[in-house]
Protein backbone atom coordinates (compact mmCIF):
# COMPACT_ATOMS: atom_id res chain seq x y z
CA UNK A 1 -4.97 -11.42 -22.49
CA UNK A 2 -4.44 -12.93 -19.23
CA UNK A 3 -4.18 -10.74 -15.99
CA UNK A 4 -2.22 -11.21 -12.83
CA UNK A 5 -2.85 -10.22 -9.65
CA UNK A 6 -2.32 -10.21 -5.61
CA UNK A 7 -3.48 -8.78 -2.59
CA UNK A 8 -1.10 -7.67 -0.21
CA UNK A 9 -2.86 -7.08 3.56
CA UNK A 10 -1.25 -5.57 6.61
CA UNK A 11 -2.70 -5.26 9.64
CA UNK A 12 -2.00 -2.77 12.29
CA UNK A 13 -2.38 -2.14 15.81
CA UNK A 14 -4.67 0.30 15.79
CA UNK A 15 -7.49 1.82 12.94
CA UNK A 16 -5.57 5.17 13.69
CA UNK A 17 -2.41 3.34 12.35
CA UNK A 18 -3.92 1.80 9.74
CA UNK A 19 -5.82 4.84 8.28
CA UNK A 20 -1.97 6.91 8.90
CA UNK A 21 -0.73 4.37 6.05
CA UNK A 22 -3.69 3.77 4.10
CA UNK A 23 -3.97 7.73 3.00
CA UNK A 24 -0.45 8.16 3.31
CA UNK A 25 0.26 5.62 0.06
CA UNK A 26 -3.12 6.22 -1.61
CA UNK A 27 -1.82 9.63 -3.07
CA UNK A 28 -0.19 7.44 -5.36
CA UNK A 29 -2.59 5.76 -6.82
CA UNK A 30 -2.96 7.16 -10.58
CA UNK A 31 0.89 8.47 -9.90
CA UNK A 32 2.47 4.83 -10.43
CA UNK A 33 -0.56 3.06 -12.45
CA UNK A 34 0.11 2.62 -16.00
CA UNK A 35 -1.07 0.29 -18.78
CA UNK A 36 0.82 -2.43 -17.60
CA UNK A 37 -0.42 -2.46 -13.76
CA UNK A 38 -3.22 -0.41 -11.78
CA UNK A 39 -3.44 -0.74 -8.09
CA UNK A 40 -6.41 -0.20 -5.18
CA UNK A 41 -6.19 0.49 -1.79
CA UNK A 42 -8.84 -0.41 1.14
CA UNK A 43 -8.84 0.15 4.49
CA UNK A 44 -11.07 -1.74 6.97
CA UNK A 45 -10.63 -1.09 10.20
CA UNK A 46 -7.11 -1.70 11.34
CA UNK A 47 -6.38 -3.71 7.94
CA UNK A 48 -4.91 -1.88 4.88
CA UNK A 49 -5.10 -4.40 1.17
CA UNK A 50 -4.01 -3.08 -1.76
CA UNK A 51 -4.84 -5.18 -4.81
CA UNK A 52 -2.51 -5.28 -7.98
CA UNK A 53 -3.66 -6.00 -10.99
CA UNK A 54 -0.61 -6.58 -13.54
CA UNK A 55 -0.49 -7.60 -17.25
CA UNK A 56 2.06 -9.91 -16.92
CA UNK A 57 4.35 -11.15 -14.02
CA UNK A 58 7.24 -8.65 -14.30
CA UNK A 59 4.72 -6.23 -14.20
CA UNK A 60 2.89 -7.49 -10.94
CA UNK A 61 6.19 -8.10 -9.03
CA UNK A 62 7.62 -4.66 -10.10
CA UNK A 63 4.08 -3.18 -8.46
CA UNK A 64 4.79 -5.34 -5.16
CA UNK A 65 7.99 -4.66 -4.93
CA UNK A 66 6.75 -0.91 -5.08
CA UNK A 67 3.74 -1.11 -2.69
CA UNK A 68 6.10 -2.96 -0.13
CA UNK A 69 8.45 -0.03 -0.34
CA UNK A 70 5.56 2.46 0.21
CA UNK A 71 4.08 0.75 2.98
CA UNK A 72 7.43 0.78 4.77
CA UNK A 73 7.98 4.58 4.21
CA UNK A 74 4.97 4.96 5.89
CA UNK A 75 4.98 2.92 8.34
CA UNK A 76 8.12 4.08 9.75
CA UNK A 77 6.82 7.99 9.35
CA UNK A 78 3.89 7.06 10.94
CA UNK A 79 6.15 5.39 14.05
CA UNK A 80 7.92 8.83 13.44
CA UNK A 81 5.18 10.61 14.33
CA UNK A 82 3.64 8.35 17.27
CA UNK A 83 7.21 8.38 18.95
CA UNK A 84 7.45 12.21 18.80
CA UNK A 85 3.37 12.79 19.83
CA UNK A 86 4.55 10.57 23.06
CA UNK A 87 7.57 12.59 23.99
């Protein structure tokens, strides 16, 4: 069987910010995964990748679709949090 897959990177700032997003979304590792996709997430530095790895396309753009959601919920808490530490 064929497998499908992508690396999504984003790159921060700052490690601080980085590492904020990294551990925020890693907690769901093993929550979303299923037979059909399974996802990792690195951090190095001030870069976050998360690598899908899909059994077929609907599968891998359902998980991207889902990461990219993720990574926006915690980026903006993370802003969240910066914005009320400098108040």
């Amino acid at each position: 069987m064929d497998t499908h897959e992508t690396t999504l990177e984003f790159e921060y700032d700052q490690p601080s910010r980085a590492q904020i997003v990294a551990e925020s979304v890693a907690r769901e590792i093993g929550e979303i995964d299923d037979e059909r996709s399974q996802t990792t997430i690195e951090r190095e530095e001030s870069v976050v990748a998360v690598r899908i790895e899909a059994a077929d396309v609907i599968a891998l753009r359902a998980a991207v679709n889902t990461w990219f959601s993720l990574i926006g919920v915690a980026e903006q808490t993370a802003a969240i949090g910066a914005a009320a530490v400098e108040e």
